[in-house]
PDB file of N, CA and C in Angstrom:
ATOM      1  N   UNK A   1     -14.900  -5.318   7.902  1.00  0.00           N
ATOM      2  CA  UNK A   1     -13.767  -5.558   7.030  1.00  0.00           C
ATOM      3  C   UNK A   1     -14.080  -6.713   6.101  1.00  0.00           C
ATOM      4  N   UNK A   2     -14.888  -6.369   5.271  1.00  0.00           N
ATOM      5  CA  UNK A   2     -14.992  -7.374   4.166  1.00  0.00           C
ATOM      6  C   UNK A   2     -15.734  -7.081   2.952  1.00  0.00           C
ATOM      7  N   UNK A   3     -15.066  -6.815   1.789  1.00  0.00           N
ATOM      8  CA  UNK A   3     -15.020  -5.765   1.082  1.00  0.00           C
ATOM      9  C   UNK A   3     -15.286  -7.210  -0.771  1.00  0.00           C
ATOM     10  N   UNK A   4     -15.267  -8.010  -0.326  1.00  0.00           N
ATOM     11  CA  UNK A   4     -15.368  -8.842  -0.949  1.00  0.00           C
ATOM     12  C   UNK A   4     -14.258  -9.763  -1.400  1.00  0.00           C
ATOM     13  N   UNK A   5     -12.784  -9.163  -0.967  1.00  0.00           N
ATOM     14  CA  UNK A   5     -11.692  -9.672  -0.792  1.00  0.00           C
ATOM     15  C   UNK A   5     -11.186 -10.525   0.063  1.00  0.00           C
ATOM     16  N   UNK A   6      -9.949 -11.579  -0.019  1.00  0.00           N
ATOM     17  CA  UNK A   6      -9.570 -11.985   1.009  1.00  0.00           C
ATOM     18  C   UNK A   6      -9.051 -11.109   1.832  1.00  0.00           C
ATOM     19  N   UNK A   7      -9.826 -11.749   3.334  1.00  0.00           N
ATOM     20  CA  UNK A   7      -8.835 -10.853   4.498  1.00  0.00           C
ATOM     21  C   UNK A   7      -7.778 -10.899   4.641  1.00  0.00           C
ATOM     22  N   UNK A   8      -7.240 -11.493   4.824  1.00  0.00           N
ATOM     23  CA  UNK A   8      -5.479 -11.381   5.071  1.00  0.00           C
ATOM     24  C   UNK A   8      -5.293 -10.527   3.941  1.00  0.00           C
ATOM     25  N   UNK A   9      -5.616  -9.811   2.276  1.00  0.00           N
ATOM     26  CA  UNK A   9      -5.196  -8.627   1.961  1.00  0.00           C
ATOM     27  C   UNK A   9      -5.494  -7.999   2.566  1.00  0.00           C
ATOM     28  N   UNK A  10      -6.898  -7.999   3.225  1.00  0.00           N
ATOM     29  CA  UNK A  10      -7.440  -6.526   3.431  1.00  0.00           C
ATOM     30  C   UNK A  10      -6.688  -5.823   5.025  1.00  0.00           C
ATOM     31  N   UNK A  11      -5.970  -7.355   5.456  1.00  0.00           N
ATOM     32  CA  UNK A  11      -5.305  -6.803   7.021  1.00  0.00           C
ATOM     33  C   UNK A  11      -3.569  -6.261   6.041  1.00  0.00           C
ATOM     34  N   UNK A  12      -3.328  -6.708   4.826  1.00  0.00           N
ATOM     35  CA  UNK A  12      -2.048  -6.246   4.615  1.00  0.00           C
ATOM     36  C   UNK A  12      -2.265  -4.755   4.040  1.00  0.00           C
ATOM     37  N   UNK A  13      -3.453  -4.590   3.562  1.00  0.00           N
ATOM     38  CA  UNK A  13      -3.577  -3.129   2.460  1.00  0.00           C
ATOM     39  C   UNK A  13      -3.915  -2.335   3.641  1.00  0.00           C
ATOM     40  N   UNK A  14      -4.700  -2.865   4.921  1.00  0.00           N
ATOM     41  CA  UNK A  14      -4.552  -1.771   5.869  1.00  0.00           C
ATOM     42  C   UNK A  14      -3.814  -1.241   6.730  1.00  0.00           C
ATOM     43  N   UNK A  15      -2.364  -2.366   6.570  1.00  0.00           N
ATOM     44  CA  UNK A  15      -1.145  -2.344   7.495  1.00  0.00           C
ATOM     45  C   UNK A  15      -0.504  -1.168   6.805  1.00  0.00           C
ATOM     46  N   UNK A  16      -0.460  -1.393   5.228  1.00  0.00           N
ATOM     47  CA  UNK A  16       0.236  -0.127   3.921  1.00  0.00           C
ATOM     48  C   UNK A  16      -0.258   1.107   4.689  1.00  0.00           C
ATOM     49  N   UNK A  17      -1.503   1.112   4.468  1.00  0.00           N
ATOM     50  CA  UNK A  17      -2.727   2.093   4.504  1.00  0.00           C
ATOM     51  C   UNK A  17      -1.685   2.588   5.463  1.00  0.00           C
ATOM     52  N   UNK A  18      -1.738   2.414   6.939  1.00  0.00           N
ATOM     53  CA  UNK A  18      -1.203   2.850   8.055  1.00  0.00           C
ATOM     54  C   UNK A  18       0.638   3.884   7.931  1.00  0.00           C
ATOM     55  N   UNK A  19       0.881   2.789   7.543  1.00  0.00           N
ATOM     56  CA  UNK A  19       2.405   2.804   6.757  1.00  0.00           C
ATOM     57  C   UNK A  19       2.770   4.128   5.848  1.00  0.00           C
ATOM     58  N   UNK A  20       1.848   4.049   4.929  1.00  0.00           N
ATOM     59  CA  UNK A  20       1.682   5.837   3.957  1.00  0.00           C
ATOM     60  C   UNK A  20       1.408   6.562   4.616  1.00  0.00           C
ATOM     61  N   UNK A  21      -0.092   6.289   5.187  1.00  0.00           N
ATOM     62  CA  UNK A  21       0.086   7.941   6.271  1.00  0.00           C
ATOM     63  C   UNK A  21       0.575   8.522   7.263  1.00  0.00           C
ATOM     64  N   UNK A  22       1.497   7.092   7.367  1.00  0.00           N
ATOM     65  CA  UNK A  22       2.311   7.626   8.787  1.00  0.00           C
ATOM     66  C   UNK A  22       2.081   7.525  10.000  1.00  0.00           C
ATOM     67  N   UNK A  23       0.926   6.801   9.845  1.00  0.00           N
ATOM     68  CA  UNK A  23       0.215   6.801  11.418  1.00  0.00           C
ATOM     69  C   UNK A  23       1.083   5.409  12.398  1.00  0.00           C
ATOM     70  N   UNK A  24       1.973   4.500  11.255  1.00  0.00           N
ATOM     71  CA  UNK A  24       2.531   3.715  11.713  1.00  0.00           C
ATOM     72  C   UNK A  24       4.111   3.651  10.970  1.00  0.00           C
ATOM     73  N   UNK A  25       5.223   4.810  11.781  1.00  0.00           N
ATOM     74  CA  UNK A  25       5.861   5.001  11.214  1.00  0.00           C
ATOM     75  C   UNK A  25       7.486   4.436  11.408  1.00  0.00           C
ATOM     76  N   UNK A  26       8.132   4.413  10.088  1.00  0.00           N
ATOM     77  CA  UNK A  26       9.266   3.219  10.259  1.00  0.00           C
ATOM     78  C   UNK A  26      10.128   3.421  11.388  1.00  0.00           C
ATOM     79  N   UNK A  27      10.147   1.961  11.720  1.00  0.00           N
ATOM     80  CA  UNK A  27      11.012   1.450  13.347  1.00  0.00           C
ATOM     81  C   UNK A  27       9.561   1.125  13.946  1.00  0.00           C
ATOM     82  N   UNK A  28       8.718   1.692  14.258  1.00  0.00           N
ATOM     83  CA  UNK A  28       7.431   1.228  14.933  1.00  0.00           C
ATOM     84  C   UNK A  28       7.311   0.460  15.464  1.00  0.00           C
ATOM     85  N   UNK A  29       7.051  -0.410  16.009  1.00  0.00           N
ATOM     86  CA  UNK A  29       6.228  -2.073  16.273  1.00  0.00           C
ATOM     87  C   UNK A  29       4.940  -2.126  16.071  1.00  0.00           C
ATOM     88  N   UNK A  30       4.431  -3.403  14.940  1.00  0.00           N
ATOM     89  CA  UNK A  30       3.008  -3.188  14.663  1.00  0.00           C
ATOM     90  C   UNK A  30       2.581  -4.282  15.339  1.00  0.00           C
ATOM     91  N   UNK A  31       0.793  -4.273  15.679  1.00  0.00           N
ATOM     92  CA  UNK A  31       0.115  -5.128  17.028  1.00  0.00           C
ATOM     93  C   UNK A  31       0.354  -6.269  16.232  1.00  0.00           C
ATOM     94  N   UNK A  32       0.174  -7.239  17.750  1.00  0.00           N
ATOM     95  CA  UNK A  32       0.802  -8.470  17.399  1.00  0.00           C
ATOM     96  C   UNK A  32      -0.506  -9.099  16.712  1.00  0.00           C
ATOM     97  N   UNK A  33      -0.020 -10.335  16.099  1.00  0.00           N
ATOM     98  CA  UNK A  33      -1.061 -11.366  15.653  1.00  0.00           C
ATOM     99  C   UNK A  33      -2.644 -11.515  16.402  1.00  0.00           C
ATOM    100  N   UNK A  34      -2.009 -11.639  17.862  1.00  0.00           N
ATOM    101  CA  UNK A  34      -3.304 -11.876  18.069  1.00  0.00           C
ATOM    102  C   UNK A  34      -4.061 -10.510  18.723  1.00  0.00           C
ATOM    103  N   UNK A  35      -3.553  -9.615  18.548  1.00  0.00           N
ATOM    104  CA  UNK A  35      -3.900  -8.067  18.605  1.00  0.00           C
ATOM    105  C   UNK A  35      -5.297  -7.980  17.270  1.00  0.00           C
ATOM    106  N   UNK A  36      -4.061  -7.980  16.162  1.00  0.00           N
ATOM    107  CA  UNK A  36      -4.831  -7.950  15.021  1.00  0.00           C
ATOM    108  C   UNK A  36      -6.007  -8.724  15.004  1.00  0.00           C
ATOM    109  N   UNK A  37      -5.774 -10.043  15.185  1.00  0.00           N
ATOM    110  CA  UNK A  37      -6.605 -11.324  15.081  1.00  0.00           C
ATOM    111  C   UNK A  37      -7.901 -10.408  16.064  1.00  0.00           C
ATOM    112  N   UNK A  38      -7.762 -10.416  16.997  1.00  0.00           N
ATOM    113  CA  UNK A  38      -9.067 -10.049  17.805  1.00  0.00           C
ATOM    114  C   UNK A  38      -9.905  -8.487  17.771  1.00  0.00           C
ATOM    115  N   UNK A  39      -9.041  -7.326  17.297  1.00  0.00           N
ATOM    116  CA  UNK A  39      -9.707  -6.288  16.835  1.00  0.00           C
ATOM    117  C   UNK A  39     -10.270  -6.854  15.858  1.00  0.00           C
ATOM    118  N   UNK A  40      -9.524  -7.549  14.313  1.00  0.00           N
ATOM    119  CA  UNK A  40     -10.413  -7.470  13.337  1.00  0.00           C
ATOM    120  C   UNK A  40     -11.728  -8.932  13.348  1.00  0.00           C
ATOM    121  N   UNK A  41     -11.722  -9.434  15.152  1.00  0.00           N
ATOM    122  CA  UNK A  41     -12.665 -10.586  14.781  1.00  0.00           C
ATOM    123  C   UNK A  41     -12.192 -11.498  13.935  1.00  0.00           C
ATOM    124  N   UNK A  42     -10.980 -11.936  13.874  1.00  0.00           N
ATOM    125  CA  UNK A  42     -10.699 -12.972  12.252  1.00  0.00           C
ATOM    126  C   UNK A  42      -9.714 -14.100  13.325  1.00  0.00           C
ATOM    127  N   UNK A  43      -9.342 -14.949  12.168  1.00  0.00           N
ATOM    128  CA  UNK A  43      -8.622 -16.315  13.218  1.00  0.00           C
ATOM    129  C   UNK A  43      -7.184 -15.705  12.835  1.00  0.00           C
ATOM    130  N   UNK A  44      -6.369 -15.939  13.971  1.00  0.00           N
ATOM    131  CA  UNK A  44      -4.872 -15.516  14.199  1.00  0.00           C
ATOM    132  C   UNK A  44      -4.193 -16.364  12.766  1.00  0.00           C
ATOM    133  N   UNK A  45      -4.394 -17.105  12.461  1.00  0.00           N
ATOM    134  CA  UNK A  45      -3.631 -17.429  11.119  1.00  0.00           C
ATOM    135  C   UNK A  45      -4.050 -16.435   9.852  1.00  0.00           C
ATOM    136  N   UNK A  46      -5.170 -15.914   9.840  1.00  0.00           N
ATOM    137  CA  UNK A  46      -5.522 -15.044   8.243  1.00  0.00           C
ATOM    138  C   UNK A  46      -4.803 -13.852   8.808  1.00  0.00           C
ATOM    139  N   UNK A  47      -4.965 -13.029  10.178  1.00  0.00           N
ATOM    140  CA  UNK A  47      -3.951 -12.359  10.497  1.00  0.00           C
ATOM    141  C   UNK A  47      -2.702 -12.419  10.170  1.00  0.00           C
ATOM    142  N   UNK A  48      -2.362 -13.758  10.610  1.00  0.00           N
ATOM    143  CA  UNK A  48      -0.386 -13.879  10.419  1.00  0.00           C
ATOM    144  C   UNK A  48      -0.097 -13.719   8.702  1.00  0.00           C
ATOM    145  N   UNK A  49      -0.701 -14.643   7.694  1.00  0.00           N
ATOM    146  CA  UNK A  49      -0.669 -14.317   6.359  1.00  0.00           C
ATOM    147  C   UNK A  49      -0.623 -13.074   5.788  1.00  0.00           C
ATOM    148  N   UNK A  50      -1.549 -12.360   6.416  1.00  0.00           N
ATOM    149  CA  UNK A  50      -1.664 -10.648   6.101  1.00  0.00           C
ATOM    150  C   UNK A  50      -0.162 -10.095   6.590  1.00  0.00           C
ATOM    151  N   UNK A  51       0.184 -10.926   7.181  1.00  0.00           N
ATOM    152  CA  UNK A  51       1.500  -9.467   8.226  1.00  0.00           C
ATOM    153  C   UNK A  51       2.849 -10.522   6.944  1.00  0.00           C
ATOM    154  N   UNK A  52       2.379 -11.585   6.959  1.00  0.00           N
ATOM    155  CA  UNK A  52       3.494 -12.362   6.383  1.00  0.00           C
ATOM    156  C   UNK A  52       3.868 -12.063   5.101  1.00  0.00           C
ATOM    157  N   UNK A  53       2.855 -11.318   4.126  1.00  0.00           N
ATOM    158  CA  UNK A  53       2.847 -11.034   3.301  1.00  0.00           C
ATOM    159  C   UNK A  53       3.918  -9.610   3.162  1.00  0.00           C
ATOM    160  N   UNK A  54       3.960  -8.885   3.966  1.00  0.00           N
ATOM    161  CA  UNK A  54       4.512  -7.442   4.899  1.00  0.00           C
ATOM    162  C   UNK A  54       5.886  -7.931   4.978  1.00  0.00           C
ATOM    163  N   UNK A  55       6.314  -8.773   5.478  1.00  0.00           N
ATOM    164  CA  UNK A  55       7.658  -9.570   5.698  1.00  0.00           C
ATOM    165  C   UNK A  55       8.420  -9.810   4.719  1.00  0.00           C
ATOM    166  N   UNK A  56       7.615 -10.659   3.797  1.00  0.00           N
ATOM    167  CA  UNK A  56       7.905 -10.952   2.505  1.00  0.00           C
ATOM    168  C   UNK A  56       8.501  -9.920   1.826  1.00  0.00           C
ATOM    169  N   UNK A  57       7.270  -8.474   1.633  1.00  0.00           N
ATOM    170  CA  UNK A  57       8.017  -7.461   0.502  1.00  0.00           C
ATOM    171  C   UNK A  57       8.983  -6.956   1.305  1.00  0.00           C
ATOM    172  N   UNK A  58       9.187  -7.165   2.512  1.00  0.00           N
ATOM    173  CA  UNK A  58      10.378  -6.457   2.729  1.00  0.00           C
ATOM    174  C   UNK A  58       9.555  -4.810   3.952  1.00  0.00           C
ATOM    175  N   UNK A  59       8.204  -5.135   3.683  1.00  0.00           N
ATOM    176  CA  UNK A  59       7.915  -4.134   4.368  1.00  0.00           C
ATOM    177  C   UNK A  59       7.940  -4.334   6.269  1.00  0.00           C
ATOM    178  N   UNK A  60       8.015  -5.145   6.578  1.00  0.00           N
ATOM    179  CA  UNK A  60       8.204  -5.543   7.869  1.00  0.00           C
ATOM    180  C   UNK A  60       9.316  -6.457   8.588  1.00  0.00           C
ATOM    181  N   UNK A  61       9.465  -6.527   9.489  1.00  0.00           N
ATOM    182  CA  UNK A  61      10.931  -7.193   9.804  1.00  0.00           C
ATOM    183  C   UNK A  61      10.022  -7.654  11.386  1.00  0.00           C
ATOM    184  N   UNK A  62      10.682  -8.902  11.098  1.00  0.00           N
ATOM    185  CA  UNK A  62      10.510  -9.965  12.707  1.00  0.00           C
ATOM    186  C   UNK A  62      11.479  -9.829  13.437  1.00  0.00           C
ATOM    187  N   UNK A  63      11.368  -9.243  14.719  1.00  0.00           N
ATOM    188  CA  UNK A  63      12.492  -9.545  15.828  1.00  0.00           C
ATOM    189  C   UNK A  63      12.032 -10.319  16.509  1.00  0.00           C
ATOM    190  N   UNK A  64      12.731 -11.413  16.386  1.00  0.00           N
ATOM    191  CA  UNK A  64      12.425 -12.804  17.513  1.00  0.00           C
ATOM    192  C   UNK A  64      12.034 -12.365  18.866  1.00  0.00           C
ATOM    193  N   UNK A  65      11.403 -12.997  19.317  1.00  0.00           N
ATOM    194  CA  UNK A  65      10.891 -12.566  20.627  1.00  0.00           C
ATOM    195  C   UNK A  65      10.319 -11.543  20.877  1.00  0.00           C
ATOM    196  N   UNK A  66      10.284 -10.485  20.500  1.00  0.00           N
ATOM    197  CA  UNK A  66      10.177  -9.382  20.795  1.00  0.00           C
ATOM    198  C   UNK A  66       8.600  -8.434  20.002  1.00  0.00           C
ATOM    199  N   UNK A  67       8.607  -8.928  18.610  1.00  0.00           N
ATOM    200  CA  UNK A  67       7.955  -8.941  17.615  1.00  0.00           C
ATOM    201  C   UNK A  67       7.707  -8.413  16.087  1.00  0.00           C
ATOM    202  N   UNK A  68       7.120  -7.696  15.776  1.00  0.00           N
ATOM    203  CA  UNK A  68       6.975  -7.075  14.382  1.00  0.00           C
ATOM    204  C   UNK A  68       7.051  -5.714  14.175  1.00  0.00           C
ATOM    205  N   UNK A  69       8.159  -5.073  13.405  1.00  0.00           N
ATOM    206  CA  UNK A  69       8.419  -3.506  13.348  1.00  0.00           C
ATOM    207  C   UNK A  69       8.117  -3.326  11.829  1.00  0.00           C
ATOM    208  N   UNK A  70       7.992  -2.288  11.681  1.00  0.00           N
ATOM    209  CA  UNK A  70       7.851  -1.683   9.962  1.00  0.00           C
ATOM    210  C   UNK A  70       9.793  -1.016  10.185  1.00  0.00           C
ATOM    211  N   UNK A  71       9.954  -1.608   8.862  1.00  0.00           N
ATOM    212  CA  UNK A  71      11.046  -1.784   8.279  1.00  0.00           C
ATOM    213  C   UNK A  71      11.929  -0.164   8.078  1.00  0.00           C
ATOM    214  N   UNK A  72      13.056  -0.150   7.951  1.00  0.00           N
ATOM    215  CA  UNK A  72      13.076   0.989   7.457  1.00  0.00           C
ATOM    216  C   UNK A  72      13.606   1.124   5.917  1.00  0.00           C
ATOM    217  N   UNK A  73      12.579   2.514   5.476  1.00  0.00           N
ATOM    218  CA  UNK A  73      12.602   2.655   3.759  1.00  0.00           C
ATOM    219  C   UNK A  73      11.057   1.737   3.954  1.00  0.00           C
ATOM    220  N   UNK A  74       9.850   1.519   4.504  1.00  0.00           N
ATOM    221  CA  UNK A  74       8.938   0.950   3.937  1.00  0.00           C
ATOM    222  C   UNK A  74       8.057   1.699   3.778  1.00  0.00           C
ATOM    223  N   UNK A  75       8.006   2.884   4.180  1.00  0.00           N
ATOM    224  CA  UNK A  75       6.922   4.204   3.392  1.00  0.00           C
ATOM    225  C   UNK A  75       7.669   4.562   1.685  1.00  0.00           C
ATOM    226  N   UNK A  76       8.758   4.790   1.491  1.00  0.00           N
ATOM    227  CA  UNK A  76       9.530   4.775   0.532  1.00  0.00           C
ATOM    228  C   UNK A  76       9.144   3.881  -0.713  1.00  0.00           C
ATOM    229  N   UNK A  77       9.392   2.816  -0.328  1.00  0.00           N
ATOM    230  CA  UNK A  77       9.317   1.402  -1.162  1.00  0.00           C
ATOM    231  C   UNK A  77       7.825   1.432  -1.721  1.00  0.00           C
ATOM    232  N   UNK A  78       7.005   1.678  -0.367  1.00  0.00           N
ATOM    233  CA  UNK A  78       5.422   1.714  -0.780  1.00  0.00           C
ATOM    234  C   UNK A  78       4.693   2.817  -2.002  1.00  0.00           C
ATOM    235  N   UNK A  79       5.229   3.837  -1.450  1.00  0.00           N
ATOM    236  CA  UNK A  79       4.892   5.150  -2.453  1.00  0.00           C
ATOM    237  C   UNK A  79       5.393   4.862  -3.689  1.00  0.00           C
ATOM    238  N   UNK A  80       6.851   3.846  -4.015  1.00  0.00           N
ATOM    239  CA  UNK A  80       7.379   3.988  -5.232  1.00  0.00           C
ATOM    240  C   UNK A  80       6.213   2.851  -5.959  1.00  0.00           C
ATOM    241  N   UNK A  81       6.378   1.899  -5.007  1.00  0.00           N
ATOM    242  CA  UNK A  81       5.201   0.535  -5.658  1.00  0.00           C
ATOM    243  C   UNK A  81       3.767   1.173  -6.095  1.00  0.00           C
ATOM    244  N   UNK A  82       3.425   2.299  -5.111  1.00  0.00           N
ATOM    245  CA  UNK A  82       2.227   2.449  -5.528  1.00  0.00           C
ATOM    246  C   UNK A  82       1.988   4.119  -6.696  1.00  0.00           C
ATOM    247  N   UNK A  83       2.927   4.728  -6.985  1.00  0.00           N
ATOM    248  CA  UNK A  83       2.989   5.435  -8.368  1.00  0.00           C
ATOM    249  C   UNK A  83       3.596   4.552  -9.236  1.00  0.00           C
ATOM    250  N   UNK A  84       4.336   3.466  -9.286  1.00  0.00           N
ATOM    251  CA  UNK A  84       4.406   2.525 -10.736  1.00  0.00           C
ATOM    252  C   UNK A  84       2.988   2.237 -10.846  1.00  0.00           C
ATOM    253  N   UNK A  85       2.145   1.303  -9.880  1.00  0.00           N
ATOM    254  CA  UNK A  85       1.102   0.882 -10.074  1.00  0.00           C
ATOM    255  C   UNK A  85      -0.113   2.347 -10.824  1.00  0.00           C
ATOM    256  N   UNK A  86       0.205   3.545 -10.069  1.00  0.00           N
ATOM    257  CA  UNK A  86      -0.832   4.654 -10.712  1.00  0.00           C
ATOM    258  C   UNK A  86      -0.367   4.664 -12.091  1.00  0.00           C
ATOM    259  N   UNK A  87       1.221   4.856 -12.537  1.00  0.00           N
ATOM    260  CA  UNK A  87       1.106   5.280 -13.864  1.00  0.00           C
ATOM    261  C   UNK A  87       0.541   3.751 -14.929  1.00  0.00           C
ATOM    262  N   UNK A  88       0.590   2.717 -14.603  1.00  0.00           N
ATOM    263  CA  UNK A  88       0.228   1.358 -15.307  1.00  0.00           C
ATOM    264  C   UNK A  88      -0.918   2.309 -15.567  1.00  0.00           C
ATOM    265  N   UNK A  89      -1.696   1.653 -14.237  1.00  0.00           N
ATOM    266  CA  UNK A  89      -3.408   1.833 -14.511  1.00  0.00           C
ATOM    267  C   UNK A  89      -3.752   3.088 -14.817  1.00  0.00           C
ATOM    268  N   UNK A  90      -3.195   4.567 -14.770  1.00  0.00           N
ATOM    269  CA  UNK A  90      -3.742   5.592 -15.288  1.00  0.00           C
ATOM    270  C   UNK A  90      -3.259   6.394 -16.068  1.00  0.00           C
ATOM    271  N   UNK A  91      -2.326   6.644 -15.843  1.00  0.00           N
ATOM    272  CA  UNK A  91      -1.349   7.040 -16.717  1.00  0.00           C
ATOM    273  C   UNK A  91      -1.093   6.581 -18.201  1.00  0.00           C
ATOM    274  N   UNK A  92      -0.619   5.811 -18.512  1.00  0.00           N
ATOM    275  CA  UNK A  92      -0.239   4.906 -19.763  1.00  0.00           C
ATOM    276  C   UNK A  92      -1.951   4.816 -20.559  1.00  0.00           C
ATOM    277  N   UNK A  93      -2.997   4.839 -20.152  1.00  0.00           N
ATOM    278  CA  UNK A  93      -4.029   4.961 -20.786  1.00  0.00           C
ATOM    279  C   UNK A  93      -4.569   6.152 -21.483  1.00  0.00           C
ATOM    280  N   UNK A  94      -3.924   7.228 -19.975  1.00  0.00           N
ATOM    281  CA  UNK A  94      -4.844   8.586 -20.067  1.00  0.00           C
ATOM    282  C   UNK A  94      -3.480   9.224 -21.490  1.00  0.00           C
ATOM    283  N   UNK A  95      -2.040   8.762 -22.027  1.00  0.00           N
ATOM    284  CA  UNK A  95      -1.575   8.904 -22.329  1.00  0.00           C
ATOM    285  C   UNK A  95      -1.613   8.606 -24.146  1.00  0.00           C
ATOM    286  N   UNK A  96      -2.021   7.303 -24.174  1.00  0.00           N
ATOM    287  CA  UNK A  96      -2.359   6.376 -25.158  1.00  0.00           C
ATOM    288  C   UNK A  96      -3.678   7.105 -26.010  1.00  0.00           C
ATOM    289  N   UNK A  97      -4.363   7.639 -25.104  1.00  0.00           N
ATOM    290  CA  UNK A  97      -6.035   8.027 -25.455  1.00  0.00           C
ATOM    291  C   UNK A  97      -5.439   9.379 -25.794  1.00  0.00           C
ATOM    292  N   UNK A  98      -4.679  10.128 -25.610  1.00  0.00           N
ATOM    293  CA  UNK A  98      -4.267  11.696 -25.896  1.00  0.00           C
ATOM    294  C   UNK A  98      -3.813  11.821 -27.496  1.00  0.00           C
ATOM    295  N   UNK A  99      -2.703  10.632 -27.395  1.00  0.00           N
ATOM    296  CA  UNK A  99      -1.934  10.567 -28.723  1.00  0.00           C
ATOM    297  C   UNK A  99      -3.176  10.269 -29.884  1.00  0.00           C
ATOM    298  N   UNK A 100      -4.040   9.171 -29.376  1.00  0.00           N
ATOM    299  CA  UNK A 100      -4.804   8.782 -29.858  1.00  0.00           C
ATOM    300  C   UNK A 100      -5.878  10.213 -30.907  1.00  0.00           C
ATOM    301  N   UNK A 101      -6.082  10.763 -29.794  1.00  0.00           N
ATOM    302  CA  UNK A 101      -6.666  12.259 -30.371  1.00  0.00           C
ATOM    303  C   UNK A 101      -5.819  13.486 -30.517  1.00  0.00           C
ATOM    304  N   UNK A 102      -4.392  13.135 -30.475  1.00  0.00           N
ATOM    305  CA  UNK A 102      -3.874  14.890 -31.226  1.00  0.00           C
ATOM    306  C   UNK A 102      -3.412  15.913 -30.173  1.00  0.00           C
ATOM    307  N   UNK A 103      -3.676  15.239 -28.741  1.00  0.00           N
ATOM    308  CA  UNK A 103      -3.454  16.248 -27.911  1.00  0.00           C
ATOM    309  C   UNK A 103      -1.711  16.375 -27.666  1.00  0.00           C
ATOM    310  N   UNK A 104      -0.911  17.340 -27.551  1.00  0.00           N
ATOM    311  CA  UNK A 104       0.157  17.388 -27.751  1.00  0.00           C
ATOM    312  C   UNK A 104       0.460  17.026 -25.894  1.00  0.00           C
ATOM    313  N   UNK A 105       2.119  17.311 -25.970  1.00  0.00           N
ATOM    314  CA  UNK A 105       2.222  17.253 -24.108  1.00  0.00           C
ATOM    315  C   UNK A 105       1.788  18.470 -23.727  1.00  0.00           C
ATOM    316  N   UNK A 106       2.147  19.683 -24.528  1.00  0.00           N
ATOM    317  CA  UNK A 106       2.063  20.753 -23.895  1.00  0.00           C
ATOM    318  C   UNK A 106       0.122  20.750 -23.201  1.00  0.00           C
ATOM    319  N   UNK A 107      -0.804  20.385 -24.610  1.00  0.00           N
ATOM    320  CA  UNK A 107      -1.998  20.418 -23.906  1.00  0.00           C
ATOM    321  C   UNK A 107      -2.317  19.655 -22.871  1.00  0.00           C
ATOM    322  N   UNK A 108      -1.713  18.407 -22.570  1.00  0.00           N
ATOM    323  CA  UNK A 108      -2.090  17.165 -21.750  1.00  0.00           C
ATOM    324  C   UNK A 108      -1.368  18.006 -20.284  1.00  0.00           C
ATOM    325  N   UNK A 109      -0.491  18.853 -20.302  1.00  0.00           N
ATOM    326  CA  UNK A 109       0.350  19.627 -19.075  1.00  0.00           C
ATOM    327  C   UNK A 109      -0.526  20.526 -18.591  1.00  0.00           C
ATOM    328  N   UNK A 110      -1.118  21.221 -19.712  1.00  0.00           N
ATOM    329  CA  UNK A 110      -2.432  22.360 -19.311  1.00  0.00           C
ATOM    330  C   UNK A 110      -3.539  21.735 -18.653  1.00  0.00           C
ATOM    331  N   UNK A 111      -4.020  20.474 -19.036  1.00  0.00           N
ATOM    332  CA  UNK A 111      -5.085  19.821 -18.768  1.00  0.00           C
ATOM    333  C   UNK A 111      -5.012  19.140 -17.119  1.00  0.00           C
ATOM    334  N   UNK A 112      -3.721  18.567 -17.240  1.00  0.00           N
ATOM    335  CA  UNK A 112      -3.754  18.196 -16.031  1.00  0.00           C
ATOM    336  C   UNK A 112      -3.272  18.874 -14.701  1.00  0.00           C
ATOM    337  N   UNK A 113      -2.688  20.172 -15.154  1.00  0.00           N
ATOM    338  CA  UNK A 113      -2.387  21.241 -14.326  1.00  0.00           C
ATOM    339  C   UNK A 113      -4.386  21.729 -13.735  1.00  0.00           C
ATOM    340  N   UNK A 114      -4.850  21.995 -14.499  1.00  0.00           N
ATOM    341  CA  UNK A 114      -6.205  22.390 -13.986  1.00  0.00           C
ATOM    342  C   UNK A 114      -6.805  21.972 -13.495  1.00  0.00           C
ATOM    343  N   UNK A 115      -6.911  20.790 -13.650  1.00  0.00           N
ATOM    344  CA  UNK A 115      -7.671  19.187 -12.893  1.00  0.00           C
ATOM    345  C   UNK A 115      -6.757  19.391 -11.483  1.00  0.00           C
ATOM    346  N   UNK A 116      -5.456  19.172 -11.253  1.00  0.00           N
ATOM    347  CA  UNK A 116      -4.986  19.444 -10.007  1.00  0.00           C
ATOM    348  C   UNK A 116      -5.423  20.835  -9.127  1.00  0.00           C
ATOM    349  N   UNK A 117      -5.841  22.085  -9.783  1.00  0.00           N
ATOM    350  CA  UNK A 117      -5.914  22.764  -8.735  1.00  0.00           C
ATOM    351  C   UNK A 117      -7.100  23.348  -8.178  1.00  0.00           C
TER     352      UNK A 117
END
């Protein structure tokens, strides 16, 4: 796990990761700190930052004592965060570059209908 990024993203993008496909699904309880901390080999604080970060958006919820659940609506929230983020970065370009050359919607609908199947 080291991708050239800080870890504590790479423990939050793999908590998402989990989260989208369902493999960790809302209400859940996700492993504790020092769960994480010792599968991924890392110190229990870059762990906690990674999950804290999870808390923060709202994608995880602390029950005192007890510990850390995925939220509910946090597959939801995620998918919406992460098609705004697709149409920024791909969309709005692949869009910009069409007009740019003449391609109408109807062709850009044909085009990307074929590419999908």
């Amino acid at each position: 796990m080291d991708d050239g990024r800080p870890i504590f993203l790479q423990i939050a993008e793999s908590l998402e990761g989990q989260i989208l496909d369902g493999s960790m699904a809302e209400g859940s309880q996700v492993p504790s700190i020092n769960e994480l901390a010792a599968f991924h080999r890392i110190n229990p604080a870059t762990a906690l930052k990674g999950v804290n970060m999870l808390v923060d958006a709202g994608l995880l919820i602390k029950r005192r004592g007890i510990g850390m659940f995925v939220a509910d609506g946090a597959r939801g929230a995620l998918l919406a965060q992460r098609r705004a983020e697709f149409q920024r970065a791909h969309v709005a370009p692949l869009t910009a570059r069409a007009k740019a050359l003449g391609i109408t919607i109807t062709e850009l609908q044909h085009m990307t209908q074929e590419e999908m199947r």
